[in-house]
C-alpha atoms as a PDB file:
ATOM      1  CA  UNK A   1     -14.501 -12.267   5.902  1.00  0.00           C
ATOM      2  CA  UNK A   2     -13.468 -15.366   6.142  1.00  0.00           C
ATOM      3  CA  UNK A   3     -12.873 -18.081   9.403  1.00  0.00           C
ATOM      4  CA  UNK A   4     -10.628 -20.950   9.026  1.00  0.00           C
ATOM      5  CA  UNK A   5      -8.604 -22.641  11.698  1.00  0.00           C
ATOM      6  CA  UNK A   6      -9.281 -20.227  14.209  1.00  0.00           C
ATOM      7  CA  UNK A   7      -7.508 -17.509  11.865  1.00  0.00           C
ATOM      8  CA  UNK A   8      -9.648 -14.401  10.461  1.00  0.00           C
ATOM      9  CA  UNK A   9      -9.414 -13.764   6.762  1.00  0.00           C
ATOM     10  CA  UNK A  10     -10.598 -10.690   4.225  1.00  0.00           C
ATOM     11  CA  UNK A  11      -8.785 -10.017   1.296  1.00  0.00           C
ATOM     12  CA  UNK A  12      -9.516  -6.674  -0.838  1.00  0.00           C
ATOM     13  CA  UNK A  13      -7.835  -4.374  -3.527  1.00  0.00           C
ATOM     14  CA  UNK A  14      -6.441  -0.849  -3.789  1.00  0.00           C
ATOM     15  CA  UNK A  15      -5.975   0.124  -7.346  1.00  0.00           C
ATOM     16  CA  UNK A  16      -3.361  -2.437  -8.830  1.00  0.00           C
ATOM     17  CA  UNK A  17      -2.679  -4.057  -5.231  1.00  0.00           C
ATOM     18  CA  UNK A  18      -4.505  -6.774  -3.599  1.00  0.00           C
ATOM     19  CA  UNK A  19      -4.336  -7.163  -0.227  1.00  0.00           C
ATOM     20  CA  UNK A  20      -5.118  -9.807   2.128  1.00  0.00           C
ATOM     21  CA  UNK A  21      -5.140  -9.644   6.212  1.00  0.00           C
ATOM     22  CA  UNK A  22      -5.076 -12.522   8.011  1.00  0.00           C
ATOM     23  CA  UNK A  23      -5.160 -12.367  11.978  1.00  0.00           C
ATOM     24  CA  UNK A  24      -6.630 -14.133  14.737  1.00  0.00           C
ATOM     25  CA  UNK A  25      -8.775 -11.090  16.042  1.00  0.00           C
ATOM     26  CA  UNK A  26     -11.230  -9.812  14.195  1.00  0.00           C
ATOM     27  CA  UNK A  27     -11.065  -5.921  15.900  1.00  0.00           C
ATOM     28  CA  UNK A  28      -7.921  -5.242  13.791  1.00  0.00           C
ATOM     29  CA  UNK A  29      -9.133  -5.201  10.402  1.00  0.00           C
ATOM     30  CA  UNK A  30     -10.066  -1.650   9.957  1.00  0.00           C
ATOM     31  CA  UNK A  31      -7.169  -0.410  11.298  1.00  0.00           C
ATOM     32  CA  UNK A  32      -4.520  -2.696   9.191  1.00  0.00           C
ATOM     33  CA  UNK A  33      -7.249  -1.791   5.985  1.00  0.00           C
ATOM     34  CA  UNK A  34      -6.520   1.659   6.995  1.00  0.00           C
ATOM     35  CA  UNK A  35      -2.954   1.311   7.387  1.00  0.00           C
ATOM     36  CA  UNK A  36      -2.558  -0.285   3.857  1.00  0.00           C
ATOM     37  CA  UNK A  37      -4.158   2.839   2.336  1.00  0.00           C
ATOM     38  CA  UNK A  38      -2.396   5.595   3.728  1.00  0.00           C
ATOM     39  CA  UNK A  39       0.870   3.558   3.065  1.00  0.00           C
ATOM     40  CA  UNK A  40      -0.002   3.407  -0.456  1.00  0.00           C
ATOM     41  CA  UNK A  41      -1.240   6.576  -0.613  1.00  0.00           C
ATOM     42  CA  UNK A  42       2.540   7.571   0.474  1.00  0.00           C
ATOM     43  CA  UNK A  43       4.073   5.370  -1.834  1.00  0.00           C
ATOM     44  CA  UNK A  44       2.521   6.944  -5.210  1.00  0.00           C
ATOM     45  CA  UNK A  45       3.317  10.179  -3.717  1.00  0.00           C
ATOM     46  CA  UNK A  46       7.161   8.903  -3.345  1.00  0.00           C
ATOM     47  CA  UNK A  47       7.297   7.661  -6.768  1.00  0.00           C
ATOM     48  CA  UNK A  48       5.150  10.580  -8.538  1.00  0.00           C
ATOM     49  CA  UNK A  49       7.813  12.827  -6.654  1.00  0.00           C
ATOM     50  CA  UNK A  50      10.886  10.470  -7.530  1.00  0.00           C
ATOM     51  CA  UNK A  51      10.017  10.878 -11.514  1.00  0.00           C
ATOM     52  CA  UNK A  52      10.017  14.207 -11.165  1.00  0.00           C
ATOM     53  CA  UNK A  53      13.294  14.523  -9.768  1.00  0.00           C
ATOM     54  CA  UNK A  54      14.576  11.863 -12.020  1.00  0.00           C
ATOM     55  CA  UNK A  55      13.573  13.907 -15.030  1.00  0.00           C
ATOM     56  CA  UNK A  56      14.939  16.445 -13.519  1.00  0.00           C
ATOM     57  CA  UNK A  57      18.448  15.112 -13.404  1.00  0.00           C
ATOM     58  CA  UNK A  58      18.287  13.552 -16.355  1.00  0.00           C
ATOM     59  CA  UNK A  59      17.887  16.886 -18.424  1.00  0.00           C
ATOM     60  CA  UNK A  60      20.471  18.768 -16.399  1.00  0.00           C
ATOM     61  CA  UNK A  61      23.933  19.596 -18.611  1.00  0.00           C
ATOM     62  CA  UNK A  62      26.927  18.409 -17.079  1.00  0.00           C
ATOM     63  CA  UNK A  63      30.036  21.090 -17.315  1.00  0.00           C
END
């Protein structure tokens, strides 16, 4: 973690994301890291689940 100009920094990755936090307390960290994981834990859920349906639709005969 970084300090410059009275600003916190720490940068990290997730898989194909990388993430930085920048803030001006240090206590926050762990919870944003931990907030940025569950989000994108949600978000390949949502798309796993949103090609499903997709292919889904897409192999469904129209009368």
């Amino acid at each position: 973690m970084k300090r410059t100009k009275s600003l916190f920094k720490e940068s990290f990755s997730i898989k194909e994301s990388s993430c930085t936090i920048i803030s001006d307390k240090k206590s926050g960290f762990e919870i944003a890291r931990e907030s940025i994981t569950q989000n994108r834990i949600k978000l390949e859920k949502y798309i796993e689940y949103s090609l499903v349906v997709l292919n889904q639709c897409m192999f469904q005969k129209v009368l």
